[in-house]
Protein backbone atom coordinates (compact mmCIF):
# COMPACT_ATOMS: atom_id res chain seq x y z
CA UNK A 1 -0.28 -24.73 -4.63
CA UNK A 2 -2.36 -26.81 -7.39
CA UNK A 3 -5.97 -26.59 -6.79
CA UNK A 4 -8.81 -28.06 -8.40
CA UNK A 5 -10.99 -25.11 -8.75
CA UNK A 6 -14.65 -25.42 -8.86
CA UNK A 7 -17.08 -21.95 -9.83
CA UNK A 8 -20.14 -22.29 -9.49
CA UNK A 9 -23.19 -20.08 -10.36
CA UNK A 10 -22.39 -16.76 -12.13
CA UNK A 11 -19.90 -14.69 -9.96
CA UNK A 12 -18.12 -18.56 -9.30
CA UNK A 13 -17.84 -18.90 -12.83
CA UNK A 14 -16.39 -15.54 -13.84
CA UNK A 15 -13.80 -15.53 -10.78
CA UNK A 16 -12.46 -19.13 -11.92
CA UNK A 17 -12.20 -18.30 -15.80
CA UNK A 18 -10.30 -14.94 -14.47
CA UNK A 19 -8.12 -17.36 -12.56
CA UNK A 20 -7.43 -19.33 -15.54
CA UNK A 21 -6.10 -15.73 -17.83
CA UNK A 22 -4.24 -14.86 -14.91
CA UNK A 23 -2.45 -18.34 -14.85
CA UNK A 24 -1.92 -18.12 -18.58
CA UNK A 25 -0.45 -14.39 -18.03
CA UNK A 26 1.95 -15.42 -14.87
CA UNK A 27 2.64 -18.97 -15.37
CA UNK A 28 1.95 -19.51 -12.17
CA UNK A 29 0.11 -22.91 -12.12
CA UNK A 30 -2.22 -22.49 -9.67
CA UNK A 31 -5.19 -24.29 -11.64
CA UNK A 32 -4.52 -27.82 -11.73
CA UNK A 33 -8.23 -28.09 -13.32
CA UNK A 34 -11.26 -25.86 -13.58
CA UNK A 35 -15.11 -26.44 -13.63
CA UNK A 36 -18.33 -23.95 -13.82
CA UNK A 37 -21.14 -25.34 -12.96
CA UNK A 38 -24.62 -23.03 -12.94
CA UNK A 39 -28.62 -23.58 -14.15
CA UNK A 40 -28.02 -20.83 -16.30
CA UNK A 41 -27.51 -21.56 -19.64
CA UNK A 42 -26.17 -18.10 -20.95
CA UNK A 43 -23.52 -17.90 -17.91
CA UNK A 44 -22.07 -20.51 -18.54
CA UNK A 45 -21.81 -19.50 -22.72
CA UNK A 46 -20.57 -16.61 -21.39
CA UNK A 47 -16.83 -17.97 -20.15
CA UNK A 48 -13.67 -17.84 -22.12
CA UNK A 49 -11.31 -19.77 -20.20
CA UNK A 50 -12.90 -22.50 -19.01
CA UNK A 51 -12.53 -25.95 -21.22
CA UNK A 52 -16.72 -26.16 -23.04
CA UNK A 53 -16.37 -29.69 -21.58
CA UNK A 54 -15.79 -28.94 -18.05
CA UNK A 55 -18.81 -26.54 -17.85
CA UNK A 56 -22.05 -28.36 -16.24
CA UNK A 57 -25.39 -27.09 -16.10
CA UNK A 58 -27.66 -28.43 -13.75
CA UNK A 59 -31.47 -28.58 -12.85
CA UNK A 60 -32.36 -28.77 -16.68
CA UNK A 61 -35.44 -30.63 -15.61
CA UNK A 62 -36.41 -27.72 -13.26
CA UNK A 63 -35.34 -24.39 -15.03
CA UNK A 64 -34.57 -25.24 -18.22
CA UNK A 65 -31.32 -23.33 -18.62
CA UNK A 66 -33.13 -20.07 -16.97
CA UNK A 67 -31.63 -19.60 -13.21
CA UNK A 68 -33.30 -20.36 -10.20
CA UNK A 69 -33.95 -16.46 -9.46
CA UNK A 70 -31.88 -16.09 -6.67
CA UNK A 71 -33.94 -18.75 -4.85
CA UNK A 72 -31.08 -20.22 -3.12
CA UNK A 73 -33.16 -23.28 -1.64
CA UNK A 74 -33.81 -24.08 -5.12
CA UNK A 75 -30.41 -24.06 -5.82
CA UNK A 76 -29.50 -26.20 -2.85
CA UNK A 77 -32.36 -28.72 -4.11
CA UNK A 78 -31.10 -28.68 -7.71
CA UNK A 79 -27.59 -29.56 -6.84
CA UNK A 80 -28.35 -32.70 -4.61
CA UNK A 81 -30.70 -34.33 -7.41
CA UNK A 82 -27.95 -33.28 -9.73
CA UNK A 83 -24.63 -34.27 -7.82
CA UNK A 84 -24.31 -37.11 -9.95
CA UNK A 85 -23.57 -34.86 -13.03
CA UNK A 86 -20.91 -32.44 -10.80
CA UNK A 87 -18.52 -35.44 -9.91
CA UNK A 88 -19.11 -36.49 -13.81
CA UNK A 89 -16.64 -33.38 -14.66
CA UNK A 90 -15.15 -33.80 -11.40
CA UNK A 91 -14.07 -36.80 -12.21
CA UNK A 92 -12.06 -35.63 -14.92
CA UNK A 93 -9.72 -33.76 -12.59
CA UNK A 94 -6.46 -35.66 -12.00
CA UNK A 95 -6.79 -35.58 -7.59
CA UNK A 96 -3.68 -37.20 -7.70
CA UNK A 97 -2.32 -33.48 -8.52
CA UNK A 98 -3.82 -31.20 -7.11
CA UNK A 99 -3.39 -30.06 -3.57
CA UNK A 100 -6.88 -29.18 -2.82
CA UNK A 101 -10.28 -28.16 -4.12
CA UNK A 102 -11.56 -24.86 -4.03
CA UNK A 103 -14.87 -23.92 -4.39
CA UNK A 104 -16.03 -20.44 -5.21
CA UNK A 105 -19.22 -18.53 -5.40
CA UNK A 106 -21.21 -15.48 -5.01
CA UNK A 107 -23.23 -15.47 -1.88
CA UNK A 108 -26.12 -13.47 -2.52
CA UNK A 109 -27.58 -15.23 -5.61
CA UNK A 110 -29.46 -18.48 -5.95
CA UNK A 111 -27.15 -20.91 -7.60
CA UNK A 112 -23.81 -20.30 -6.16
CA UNK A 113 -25.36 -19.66 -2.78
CA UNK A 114 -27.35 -22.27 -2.34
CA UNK A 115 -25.75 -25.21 -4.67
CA UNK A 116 -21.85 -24.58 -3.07
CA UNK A 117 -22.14 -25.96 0.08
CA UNK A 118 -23.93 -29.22 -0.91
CA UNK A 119 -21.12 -29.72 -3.12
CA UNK A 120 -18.57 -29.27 -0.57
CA UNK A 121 -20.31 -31.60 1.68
CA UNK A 122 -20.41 -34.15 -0.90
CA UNK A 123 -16.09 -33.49 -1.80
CA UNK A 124 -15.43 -33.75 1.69
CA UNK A 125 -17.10 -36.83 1.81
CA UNK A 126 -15.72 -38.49 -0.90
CA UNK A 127 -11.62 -36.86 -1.07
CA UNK A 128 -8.91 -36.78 1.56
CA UNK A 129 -8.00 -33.43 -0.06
CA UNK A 130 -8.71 -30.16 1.50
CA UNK A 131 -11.94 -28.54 0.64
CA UNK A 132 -11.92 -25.00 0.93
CA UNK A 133 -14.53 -22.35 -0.52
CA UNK A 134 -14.17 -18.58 -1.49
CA UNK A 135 -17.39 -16.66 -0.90
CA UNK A 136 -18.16 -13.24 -2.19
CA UNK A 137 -20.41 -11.09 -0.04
CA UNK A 138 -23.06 -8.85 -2.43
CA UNK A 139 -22.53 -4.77 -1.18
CA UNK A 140 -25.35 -4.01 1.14
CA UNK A 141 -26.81 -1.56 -1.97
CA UNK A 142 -28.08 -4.85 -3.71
CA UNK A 143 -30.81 -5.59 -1.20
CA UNK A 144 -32.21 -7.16 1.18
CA UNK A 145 -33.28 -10.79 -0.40
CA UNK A 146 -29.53 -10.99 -1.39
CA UNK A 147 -28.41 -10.29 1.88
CA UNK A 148 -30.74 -13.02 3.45
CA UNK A 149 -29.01 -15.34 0.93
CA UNK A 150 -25.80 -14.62 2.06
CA UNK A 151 -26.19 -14.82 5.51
CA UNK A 152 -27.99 -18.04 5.21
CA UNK A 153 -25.27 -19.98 3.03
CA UNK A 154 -22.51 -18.18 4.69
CA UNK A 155 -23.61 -20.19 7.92
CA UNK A 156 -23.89 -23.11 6.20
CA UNK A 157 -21.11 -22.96 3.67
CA UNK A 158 -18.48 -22.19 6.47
CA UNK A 159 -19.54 -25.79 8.04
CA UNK A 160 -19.35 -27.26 5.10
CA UNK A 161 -15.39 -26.53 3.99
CA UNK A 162 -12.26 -26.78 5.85
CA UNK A 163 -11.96 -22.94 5.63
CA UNK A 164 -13.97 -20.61 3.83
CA UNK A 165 -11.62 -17.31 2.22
CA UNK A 166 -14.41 -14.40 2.01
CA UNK A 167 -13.64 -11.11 -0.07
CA UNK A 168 -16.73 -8.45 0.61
CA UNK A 169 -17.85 -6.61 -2.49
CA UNK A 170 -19.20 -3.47 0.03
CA UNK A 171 -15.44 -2.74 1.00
CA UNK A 172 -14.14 -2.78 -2.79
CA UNK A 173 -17.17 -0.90 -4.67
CA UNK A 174 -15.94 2.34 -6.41
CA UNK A 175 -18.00 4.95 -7.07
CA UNK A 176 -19.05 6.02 -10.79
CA UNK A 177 -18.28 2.22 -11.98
CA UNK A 178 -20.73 0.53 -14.37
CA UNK A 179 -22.21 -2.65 -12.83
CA UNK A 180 -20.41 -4.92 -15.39
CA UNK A 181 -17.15 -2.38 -14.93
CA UNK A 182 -17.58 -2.71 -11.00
CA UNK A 183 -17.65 -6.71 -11.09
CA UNK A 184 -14.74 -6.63 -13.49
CA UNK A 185 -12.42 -4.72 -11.22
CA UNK A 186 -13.78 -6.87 -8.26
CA UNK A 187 -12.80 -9.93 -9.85
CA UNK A 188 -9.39 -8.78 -10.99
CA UNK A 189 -8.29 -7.74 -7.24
CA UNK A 190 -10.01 -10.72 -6.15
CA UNK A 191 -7.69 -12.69 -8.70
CA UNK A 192 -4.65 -10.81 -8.19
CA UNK A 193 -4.67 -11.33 -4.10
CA UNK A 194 -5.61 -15.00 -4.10
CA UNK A 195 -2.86 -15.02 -7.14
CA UNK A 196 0.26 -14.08 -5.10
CA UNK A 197 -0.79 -16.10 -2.11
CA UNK A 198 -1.24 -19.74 -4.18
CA UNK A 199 1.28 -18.94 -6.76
CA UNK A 200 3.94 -19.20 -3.97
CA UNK A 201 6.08 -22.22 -4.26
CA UNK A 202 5.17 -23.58 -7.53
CA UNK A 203 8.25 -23.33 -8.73
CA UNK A 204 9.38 -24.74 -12.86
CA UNK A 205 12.97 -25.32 -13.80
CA UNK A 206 14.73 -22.27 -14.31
CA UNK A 207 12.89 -20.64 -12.44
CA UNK A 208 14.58 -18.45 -8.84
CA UNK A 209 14.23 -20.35 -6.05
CA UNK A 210 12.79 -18.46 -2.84
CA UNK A 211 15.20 -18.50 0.36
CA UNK A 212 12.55 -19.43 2.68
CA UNK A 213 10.00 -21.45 0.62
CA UNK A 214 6.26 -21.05 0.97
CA UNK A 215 4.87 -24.35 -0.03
CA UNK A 216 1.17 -25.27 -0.12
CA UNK A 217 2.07 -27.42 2.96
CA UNK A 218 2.34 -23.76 4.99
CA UNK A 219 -0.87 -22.63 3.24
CA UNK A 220 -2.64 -25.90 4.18
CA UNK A 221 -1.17 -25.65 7.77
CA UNK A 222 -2.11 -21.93 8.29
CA UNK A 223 -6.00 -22.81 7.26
CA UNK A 224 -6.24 -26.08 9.46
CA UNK A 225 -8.55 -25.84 11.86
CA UNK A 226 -11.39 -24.37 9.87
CA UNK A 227 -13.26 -20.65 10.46
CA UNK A 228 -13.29 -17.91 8.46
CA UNK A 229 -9.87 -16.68 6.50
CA UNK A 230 -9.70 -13.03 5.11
CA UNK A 231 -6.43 -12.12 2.67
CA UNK A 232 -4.40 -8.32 2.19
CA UNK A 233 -2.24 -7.86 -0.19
CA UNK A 234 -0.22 -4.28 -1.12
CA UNK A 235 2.48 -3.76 -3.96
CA UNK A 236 5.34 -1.25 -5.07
CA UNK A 237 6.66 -1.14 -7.98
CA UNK A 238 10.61 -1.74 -8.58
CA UNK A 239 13.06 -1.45 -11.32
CA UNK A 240 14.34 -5.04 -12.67
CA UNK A 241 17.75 -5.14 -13.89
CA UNK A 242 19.26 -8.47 -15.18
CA UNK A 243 21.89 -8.75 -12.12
CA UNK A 244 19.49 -9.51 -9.25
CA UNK A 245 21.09 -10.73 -6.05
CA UNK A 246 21.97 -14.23 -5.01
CA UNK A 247 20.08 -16.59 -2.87
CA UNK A 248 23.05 -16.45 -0.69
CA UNK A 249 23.25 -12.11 -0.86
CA UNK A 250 19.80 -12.75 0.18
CA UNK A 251 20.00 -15.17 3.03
CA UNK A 252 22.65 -12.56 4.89
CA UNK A 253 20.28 -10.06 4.38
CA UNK A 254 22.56 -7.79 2.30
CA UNK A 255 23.50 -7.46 -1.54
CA UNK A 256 26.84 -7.10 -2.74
CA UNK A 257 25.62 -7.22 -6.66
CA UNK A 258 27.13 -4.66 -8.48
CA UNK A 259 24.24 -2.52 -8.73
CA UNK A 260 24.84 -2.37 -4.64
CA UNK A 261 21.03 -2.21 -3.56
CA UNK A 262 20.62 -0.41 -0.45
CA UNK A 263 19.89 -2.98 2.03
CA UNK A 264 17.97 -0.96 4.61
CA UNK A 265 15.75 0.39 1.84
CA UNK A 266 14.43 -3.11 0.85
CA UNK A 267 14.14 -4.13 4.31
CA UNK A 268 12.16 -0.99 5.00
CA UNK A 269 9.93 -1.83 1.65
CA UNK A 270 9.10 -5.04 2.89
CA UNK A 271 8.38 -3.97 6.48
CA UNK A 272 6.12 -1.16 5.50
CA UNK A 273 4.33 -3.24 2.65
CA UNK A 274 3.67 -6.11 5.56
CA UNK A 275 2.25 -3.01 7.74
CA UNK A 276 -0.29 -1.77 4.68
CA UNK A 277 -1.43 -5.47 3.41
CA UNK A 278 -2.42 -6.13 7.06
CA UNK A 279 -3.79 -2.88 8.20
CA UNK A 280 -5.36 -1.61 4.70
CA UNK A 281 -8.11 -3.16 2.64
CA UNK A 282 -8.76 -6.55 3.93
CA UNK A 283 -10.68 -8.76 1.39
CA UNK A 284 -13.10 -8.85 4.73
CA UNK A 285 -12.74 -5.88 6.41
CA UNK A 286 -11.82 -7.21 10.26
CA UNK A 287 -9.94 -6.72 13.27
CA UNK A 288 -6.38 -8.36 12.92
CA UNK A 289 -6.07 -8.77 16.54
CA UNK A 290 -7.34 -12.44 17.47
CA UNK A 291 -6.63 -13.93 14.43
CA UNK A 292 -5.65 -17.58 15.19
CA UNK A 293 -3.36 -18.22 12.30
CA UNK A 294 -0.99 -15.92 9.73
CA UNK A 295 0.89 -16.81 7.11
CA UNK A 296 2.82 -14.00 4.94
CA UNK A 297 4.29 -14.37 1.34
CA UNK A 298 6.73 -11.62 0.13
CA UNK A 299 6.64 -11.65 -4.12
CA UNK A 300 9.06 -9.74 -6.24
CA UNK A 301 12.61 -9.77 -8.14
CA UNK A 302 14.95 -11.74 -5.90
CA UNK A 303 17.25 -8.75 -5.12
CA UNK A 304 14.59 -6.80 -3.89
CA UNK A 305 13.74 -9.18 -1.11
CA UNK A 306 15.51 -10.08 1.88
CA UNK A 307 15.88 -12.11 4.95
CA UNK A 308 15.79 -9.56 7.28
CA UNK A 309 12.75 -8.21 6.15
CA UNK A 310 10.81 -11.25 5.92
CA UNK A 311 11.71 -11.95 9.68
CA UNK A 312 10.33 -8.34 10.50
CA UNK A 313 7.73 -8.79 8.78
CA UNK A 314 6.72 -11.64 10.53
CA UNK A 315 7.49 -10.99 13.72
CA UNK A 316 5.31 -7.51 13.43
CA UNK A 317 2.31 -10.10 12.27
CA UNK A 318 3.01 -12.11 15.65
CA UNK A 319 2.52 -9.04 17.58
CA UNK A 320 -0.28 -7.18 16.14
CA UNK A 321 -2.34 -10.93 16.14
CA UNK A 322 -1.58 -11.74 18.67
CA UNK A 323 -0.29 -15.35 17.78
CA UNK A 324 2.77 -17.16 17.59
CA UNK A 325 1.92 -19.37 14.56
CA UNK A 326 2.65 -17.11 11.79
CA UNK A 327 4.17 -18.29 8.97
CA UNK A 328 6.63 -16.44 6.28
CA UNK A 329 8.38 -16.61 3.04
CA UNK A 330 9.54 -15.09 -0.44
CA UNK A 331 8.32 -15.81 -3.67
CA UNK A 332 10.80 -14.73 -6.25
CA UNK A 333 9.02 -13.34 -9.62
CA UNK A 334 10.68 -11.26 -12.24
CA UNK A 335 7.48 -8.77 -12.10
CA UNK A 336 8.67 -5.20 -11.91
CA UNK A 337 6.93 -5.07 -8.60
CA UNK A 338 7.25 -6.51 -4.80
CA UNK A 339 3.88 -7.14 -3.00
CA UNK A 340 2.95 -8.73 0.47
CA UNK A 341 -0.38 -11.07 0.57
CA UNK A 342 -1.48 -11.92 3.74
CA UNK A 343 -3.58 -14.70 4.94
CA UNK A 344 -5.15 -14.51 8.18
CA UNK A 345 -6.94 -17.30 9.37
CA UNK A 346 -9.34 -17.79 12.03
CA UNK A 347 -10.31 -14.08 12.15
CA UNK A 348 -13.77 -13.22 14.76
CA UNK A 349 -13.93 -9.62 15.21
CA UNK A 350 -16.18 -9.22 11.60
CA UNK A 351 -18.58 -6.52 12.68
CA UNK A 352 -19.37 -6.63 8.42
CA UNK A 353 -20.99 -10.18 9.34
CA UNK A 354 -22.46 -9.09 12.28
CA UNK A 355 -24.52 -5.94 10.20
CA UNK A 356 -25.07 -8.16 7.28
CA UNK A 357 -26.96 -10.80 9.94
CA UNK A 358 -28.93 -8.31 11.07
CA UNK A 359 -30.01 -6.75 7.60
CA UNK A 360 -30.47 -10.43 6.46
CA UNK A 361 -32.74 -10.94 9.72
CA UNK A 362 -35.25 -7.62 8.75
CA UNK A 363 -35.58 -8.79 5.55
CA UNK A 364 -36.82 -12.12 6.57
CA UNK A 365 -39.44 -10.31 9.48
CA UNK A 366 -40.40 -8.64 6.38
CA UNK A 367 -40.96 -11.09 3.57
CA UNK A 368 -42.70 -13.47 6.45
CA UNK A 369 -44.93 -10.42 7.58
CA UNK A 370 -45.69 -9.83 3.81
CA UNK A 371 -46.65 -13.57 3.30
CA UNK A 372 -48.74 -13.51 6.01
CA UNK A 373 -50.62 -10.51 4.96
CA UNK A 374 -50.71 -11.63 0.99
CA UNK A 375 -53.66 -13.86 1.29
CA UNK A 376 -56.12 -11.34 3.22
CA UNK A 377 -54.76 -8.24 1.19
CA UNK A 378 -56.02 -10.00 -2.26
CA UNK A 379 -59.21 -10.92 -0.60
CA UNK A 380 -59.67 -7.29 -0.22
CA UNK A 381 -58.92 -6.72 -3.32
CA UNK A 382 -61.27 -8.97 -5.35
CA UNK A 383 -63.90 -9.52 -3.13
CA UNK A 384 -66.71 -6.86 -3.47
CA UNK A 385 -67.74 -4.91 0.04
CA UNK A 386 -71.42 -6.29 -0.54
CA UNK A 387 -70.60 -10.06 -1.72
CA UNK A 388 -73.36 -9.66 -4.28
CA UNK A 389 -71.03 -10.78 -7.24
CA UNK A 390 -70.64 -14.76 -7.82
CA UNK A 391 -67.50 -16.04 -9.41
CA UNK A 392 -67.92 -17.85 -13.03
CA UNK A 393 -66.62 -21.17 -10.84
């Protein structure tokens, strides 16, 4: 799948120039084109990746290259006046090629919270292409104003795009980890789930062609119909000889290469794999059951996958969801690993957005109680208890 791939504010930024290394490391071609855009001057100095030309900072006027301080109505304000200078590097992106946009930010700041759903509104407006956004909770240790943001633009931002992909930073924190260290990991198994699942079917000459093809076609199919999408992934690693098994060896469900791979012991792989992507670490933690919409992409050296347990696979998906449109394929690699990503669209049962509402909820009783307090609490302060002083004017 070629996507246009839009970052914006800090996390946005970092996540889409990790995209780009990873494309450059895989050749996988999921980044058609790329573009940061933040009112922070030093994030956006801070990429690697990311084309110098392609990175936009807004709100100048405003901020002057500072950040909007995780105000994200600010940053909502900021990118309407300056939505003229987004489609400027927008513009630059060949649409022609790409598949569809996808916008990501961080939630719980200022910029990417607030600015990322205006400028989904105004792509959806303007492109027949799919918009779709990929929001990062903040862990519930980072407080309670971040939380408010995120609860506020996730209920806007999930209007805004044809399907809004959410990975929750409270269900991948590890303990001990530097804050720079934690982010860094985040963004890698961000990366590396999203990876497998786009990668699929972007296929160059030469390259092993998957039995059952996963095209971006399935992936735009499986997130029609809007709602919140939530991806698991697991991996094994394998030995990679230079025989491999046919497309054909494949197809039958058996190998008859003359390293004779045991067929029941890749068809168990792939079953059990399909059973920890879906019931493991989701990148939002959720209940599988109700999900409207699956779609499952097998990765790894062509002799280690197989027909028969692809169809498993599937048809384990269509049992524990509940629904009959699930979707399957392989996606042959030569990485000395096979991995299952799942996509599961339309998920409900998020008790993780549910606690983060009501967090976001007490810490908006509380700022308004504080507000309302502010005024008399400083008149206490300054005023004497006699009113004998006079102020100089």
């Amino acid at each position: 799948m070629k996507l246009a791939m839009i970052g914006f504010g800090q996390a946005g930024g970092k996540i889409v120039d990790k995209f780009l290394e990873y494309d450059k490391e895989t050749g996988s071609g999921i980044v058609r084109s790329a573009v940061a855009v933040n009112t922070a001057k030093a994030d956006l100095l801070g990429l690697e990746h990311i084309p110098e030309e392609n990175r936009v900072l807004i709100g100048q006027a405003r901020v002057k290259g500072h950040g909007v301080g995780a105000d994200n109505e600010l940053g909502a304000e900021i990118a309407e006046e300056d939505i003229d200078e987004v489609q400027g590097a927008i513009d630059n992106i060949p649409v022609h090629e790409v598949d569809a946009f996808l916008i990501v930010a961080g939630l719980g700041g200022g910029t990417g919270s607030g600015g990322s759903p205006v400028v989904a509104k105004h792509l959806k407006r303007i492109y027949t292409e799919p918009v779709y956004g990929l929001g990062v909770l903040p862990g519930s240790d980072e407080g309670g104003i971040y939380t408010l943001n995120a609860a506020r633009s996730f209920q806007t931002f999930v209007r805004e795009v044809d399907n809004l992909m959410v990975f929750d930073n409270d269900a991948w924190r590890q303990t001990g980890e530097s804050v720079e260290g934690g982010y860094d990991h985040i963004n890698e198994e961000i990366v590396r789930r999203f990876g497998v699942l786009f990668g699929a079917g972007e296929i160059e000459a030469g390259d092993n062609v998957a039995e059952s093809v996963v095209d971006s076609s399935e992936i735009i199919n499986t997130l029609d119909g809007g709602g919140v999408s939530t991806v698991g992934y697991a991996s094994e690693d394998v030995e990679v000889s230079s025989g491999g098994g046919g497309l054909l060896s494949r197809f039958k469900g058996d190998d008859s290469s003359d390293d004779g791979m045991d067929t029941a012991n890749t068809t168990n792989r792939i079953t059990s794999l399909v059973r920890k992507a879906a019931l493991g670490r989701l990148t939002l933690p959720c209940e599988i059951e109700g999900a409207e919409r699956a779609l499952l992409v097998m990765a790894g050296p062509p002799k280690h996958l197989n027909r028969k347990g692809i169809e498993r696979g599937r048809k384990w998906l269509e049992e524990q969801t509940g629904s009959m449109e699930v979707r399957g394929g392989d996606y042959p690699t030569n990485a000395p690993k096979v991995a299952a990503s799942i996509l599961l669209a339309g998920v409900h049962n998020v008790p993780r957005i549910k606690e983060l509402q009501q967090v976001a909820i007490e810490a908006q009783d509380n700022i308004d109680d504080i507000r309302d307090q502010s005024e008399d609490n400083l008149e206490d302060l300054v005023e004497d208890d006699e009113d004998e002083l006079d102020p100089l004017f």
